[in-house]
PDB file of N, CA and C in Angstrom:
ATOM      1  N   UNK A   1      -5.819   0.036  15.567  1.00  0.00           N
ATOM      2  CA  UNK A   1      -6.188   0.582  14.269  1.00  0.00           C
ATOM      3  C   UNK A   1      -5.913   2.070  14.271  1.00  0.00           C
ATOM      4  N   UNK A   2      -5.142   2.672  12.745  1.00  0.00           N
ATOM      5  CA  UNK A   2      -4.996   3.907  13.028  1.00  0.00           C
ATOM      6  C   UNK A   2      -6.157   4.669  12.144  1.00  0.00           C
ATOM      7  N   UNK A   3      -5.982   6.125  12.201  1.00  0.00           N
ATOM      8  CA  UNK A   3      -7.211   6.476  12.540  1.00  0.00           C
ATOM      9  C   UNK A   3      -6.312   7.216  10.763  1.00  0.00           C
ATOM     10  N   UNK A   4      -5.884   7.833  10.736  1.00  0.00           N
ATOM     11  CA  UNK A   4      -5.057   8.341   9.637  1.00  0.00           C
ATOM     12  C   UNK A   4      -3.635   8.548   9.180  1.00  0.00           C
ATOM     13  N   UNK A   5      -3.578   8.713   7.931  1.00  0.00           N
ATOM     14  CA  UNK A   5      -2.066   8.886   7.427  1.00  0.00           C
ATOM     15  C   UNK A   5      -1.643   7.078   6.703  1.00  0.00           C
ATOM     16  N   UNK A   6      -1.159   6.596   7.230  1.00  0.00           N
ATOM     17  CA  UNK A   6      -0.567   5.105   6.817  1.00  0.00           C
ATOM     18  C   UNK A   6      -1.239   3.778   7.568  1.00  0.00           C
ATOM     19  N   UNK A   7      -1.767   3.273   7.073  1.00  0.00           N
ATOM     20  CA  UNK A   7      -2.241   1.368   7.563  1.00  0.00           C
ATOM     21  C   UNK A   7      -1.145   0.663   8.060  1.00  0.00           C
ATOM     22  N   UNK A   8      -1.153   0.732   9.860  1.00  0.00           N
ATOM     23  CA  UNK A   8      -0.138  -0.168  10.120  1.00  0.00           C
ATOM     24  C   UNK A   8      -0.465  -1.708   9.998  1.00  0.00           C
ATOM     25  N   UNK A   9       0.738  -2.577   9.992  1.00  0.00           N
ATOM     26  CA  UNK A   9       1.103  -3.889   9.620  1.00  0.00           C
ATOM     27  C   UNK A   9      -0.308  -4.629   9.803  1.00  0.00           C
ATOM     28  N   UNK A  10      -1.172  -4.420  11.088  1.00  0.00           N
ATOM     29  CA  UNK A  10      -1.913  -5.198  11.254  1.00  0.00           C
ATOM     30  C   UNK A  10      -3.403  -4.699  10.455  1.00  0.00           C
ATOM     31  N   UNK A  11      -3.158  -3.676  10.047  1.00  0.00           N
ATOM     32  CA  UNK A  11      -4.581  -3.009   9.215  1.00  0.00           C
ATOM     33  C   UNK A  11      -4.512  -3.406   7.881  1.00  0.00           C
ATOM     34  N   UNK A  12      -3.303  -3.770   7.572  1.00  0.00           N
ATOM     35  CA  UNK A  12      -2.975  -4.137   5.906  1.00  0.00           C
ATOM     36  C   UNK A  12      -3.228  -5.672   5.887  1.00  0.00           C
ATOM     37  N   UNK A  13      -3.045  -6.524   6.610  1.00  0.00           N
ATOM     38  CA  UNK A  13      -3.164  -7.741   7.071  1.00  0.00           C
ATOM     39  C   UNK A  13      -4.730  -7.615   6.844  1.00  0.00           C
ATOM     40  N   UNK A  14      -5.323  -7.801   7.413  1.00  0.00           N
ATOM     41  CA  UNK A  14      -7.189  -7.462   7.748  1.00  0.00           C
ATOM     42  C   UNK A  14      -7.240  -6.962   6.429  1.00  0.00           C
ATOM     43  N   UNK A  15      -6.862  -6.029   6.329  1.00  0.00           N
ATOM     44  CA  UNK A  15      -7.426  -5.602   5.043  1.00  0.00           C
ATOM     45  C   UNK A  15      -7.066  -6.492   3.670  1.00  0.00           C
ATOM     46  N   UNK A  16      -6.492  -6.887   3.331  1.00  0.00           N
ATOM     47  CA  UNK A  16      -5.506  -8.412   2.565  1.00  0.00           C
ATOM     48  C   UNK A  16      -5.740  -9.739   2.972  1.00  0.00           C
ATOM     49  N   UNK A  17      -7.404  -9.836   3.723  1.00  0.00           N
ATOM     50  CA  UNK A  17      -8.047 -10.608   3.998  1.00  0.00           C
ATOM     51  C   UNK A  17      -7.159 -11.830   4.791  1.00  0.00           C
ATOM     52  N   UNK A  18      -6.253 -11.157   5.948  1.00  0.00           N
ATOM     53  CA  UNK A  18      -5.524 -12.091   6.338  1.00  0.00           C
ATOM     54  C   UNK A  18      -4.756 -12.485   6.069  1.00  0.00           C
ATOM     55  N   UNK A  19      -4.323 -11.875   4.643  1.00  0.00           N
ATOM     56  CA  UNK A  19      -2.770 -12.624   4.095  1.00  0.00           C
ATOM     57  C   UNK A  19      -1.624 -11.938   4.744  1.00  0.00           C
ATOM     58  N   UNK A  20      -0.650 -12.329   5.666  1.00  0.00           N
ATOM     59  CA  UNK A  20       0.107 -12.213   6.042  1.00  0.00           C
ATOM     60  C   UNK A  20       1.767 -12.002   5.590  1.00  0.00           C
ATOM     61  N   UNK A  21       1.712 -12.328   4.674  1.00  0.00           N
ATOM     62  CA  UNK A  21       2.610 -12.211   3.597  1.00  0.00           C
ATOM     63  C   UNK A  21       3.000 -10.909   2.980  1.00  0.00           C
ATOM     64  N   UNK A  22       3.873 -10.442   2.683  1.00  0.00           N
ATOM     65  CA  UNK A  22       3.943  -9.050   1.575  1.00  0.00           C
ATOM     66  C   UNK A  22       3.236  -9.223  -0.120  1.00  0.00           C
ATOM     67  N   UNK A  23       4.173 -10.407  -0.506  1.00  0.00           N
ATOM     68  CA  UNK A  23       3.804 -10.613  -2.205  1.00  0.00           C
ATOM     69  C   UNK A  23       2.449 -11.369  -1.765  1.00  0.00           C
ATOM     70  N   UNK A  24       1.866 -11.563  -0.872  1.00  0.00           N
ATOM     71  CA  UNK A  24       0.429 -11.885  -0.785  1.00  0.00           C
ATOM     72  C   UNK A  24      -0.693 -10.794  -0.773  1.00  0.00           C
ATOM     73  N   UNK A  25      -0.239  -9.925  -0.130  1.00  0.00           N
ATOM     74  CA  UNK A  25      -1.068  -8.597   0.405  1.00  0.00           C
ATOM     75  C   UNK A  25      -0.539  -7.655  -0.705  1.00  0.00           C
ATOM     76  N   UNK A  26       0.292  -7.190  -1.296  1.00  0.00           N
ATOM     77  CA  UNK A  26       0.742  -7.093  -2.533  1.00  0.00           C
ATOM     78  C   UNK A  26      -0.268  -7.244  -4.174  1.00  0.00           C
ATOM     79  N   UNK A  27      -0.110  -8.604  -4.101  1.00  0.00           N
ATOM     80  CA  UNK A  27      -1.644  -9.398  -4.911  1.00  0.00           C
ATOM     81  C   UNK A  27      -3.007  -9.135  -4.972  1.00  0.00           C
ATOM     82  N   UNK A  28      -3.445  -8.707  -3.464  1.00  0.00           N
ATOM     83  CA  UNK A  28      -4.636  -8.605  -3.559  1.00  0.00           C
ATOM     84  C   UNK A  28      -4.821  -7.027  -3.565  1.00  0.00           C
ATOM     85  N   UNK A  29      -3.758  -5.913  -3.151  1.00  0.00           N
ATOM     86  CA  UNK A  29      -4.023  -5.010  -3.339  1.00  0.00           C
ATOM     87  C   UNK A  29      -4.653  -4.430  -4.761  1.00  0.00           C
ATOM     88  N   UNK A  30      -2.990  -5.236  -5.697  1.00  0.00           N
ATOM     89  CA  UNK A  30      -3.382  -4.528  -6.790  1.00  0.00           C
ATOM     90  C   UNK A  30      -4.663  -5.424  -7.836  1.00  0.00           C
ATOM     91  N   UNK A  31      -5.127  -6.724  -7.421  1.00  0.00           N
ATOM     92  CA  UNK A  31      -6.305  -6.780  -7.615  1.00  0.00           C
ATOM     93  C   UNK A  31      -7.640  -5.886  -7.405  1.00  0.00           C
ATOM     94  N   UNK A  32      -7.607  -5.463  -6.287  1.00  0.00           N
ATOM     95  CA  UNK A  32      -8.481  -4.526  -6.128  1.00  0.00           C
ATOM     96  C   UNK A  32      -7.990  -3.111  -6.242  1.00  0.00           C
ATOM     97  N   UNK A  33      -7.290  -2.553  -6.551  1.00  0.00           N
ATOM     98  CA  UNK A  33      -7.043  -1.450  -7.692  1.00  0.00           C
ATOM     99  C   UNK A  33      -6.476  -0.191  -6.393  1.00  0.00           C
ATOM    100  N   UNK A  34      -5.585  -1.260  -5.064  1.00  0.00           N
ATOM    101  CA  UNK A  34      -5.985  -0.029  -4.033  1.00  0.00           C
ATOM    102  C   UNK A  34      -4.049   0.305  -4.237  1.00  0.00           C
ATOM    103  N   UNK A  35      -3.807   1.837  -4.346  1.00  0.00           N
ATOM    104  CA  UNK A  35      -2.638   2.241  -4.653  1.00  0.00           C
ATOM    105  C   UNK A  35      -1.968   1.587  -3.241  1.00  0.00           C
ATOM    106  N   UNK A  36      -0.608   1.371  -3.477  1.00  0.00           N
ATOM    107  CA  UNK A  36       0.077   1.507  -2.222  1.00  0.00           C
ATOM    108  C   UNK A  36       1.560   1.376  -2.933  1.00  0.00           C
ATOM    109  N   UNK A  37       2.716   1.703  -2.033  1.00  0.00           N
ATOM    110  CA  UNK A  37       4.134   1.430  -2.341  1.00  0.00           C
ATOM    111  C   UNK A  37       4.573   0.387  -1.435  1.00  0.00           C
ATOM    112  N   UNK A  38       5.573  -0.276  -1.977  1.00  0.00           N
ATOM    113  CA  UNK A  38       6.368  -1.316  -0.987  1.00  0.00           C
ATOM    114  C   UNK A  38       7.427  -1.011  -1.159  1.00  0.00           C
ATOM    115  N   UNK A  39       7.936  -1.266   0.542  1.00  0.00           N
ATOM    116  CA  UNK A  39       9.363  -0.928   0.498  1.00  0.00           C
ATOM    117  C   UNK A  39      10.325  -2.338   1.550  1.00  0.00           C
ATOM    118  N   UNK A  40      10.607  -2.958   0.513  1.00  0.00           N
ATOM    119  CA  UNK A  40      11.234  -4.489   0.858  1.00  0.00           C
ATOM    120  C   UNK A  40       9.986  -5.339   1.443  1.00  0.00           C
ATOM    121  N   UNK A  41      10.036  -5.790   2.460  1.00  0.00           N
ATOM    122  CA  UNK A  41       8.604  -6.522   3.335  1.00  0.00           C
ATOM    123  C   UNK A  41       7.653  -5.676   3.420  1.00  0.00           C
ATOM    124  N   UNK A  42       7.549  -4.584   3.418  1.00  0.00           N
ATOM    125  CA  UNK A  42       6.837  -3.521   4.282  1.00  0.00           C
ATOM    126  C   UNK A  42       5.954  -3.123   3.456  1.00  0.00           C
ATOM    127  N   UNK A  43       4.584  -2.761   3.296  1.00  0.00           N
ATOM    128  CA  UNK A  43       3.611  -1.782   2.463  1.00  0.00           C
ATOM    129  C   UNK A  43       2.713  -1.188   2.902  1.00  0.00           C
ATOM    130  N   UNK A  44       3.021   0.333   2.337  1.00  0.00           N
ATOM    131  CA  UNK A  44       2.320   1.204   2.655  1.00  0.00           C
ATOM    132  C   UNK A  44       1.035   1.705   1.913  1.00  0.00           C
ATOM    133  N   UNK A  45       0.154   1.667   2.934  1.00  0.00           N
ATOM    134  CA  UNK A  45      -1.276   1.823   2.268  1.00  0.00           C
ATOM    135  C   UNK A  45      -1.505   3.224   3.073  1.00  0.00           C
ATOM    136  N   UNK A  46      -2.229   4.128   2.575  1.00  0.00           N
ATOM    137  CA  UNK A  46      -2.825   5.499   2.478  1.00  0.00           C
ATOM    138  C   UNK A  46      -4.342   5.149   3.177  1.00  0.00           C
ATOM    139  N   UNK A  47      -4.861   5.400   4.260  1.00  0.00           N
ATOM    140  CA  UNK A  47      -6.422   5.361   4.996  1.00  0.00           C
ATOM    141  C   UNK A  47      -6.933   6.155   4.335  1.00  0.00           C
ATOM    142  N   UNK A  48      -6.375   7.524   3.069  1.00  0.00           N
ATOM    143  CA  UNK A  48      -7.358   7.696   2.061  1.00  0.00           C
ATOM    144  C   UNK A  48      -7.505   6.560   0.933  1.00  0.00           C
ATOM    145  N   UNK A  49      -7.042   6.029   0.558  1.00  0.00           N
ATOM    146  CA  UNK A  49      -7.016   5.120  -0.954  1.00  0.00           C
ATOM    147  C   UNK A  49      -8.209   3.919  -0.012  1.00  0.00           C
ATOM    148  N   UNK A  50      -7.783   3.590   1.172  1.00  0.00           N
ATOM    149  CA  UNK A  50      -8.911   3.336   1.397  1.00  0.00           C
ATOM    150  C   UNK A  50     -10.193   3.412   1.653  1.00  0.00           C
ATOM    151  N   UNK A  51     -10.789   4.354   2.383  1.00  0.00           N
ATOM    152  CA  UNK A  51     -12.078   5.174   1.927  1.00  0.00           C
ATOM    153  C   UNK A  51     -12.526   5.300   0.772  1.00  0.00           C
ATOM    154  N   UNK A  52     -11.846   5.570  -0.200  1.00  0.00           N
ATOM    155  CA  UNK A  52     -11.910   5.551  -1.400  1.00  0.00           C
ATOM    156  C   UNK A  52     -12.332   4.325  -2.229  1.00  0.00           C
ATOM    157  N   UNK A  53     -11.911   3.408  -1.535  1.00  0.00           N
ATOM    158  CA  UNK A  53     -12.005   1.878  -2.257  1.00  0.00           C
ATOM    159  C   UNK A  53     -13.419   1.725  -1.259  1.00  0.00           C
ATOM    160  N   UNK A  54     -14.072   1.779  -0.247  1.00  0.00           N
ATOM    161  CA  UNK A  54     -14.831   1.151   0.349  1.00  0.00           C
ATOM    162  C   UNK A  54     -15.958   2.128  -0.124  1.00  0.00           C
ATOM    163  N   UNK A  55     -15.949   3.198  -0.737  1.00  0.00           N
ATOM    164  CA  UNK A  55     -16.883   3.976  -0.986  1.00  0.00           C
ATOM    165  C   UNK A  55     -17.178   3.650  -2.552  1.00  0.00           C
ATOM    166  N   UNK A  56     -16.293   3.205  -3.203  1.00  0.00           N
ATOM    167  CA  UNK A  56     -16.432   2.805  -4.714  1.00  0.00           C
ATOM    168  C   UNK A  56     -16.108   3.930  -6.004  1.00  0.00           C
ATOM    169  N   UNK A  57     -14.730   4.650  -5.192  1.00  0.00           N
ATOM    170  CA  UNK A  57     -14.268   5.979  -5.881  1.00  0.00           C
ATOM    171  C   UNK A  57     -13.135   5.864  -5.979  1.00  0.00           C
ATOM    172  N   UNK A  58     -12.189   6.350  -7.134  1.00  0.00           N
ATOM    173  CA  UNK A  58     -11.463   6.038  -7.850  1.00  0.00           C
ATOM    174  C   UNK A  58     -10.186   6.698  -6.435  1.00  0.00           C
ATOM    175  N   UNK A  59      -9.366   6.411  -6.007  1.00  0.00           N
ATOM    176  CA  UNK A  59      -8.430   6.841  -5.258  1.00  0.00           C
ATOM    177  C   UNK A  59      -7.168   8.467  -6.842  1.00  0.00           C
ATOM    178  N   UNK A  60      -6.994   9.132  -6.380  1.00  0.00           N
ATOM    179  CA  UNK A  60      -6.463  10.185  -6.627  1.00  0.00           C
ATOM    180  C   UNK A  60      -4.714   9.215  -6.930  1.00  0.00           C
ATOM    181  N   UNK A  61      -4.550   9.802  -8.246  1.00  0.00           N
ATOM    182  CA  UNK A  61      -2.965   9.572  -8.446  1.00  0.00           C
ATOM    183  C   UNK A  61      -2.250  10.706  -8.811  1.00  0.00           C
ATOM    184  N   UNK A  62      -0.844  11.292  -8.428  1.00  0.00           N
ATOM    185  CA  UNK A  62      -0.371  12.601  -9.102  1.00  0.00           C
ATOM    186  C   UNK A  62       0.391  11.766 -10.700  1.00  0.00           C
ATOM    187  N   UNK A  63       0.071  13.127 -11.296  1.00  0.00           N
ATOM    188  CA  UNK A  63       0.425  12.654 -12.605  1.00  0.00           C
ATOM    189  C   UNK A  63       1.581  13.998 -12.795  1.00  0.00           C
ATOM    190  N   UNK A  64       2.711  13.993 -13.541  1.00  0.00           N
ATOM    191  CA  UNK A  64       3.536  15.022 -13.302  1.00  0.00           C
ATOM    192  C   UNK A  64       2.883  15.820 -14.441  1.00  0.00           C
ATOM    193  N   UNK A  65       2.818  17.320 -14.610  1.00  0.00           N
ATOM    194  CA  UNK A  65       2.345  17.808 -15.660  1.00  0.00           C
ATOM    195  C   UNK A  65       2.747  17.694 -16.894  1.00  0.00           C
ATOM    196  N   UNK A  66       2.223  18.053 -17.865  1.00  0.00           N
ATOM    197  CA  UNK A  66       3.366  17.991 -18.977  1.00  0.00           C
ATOM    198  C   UNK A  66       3.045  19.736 -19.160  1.00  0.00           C
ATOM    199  N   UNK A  67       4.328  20.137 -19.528  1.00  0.00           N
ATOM    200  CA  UNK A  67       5.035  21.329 -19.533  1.00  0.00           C
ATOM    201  C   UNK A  67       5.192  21.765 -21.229  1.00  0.00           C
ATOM    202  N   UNK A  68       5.155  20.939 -22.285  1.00  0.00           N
ATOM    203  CA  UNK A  68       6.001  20.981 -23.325  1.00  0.00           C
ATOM    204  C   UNK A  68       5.248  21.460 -24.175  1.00  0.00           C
ATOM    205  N   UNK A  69       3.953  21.947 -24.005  1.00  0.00           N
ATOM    206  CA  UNK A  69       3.447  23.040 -25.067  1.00  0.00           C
ATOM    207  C   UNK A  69       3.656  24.355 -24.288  1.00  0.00           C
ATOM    208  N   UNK A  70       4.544  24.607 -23.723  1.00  0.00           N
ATOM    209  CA  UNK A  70       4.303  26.090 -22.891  1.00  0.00           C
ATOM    210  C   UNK A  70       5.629  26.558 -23.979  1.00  0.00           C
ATOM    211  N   UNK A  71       5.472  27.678 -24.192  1.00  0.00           N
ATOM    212  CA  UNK A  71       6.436  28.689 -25.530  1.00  0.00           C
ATOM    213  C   UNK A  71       7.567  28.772 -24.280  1.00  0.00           C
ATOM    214  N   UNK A  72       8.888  29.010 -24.711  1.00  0.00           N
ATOM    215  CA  UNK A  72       9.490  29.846 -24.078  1.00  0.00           C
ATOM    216  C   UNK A  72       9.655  31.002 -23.827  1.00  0.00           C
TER     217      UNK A  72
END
């Protein structure tokens, strides 16, 4: 188990209640509302988004600013 930065294969597993699968662990992520990206088989989960989910707090998303009331 890692301690921070990214949930390796076997922490996302456990955590995806055992689903072993991508479009399985996939499913239940975004059931439970926990951000992550996939990249082909592979998904990456954030050990903050989780804390976040086990504490019952909204995980942080960047939103790009909007710029378009600023005058030139």
């Amino acid at each position: 188990m890692s301690t921070g930065g990214f949930l390796n294969k076997e922490d996302v597993r456990r955590l995806a209640l055992g689903r072993a699968r991508a479009d399985a662990q996939e499913a239940w992520l975004k059931q439970e509302g926990i951000p992550f990206k996939r990249q082909g088989k592979e998904i990456l989960v954030l050990w903050t988004h989780v804390h976040n989910w086990i504490e019952g707090r909204p995980s942080p998303s960047f939103v790009e600013p909007d710029f378009t009331s600023l005058e030139n």
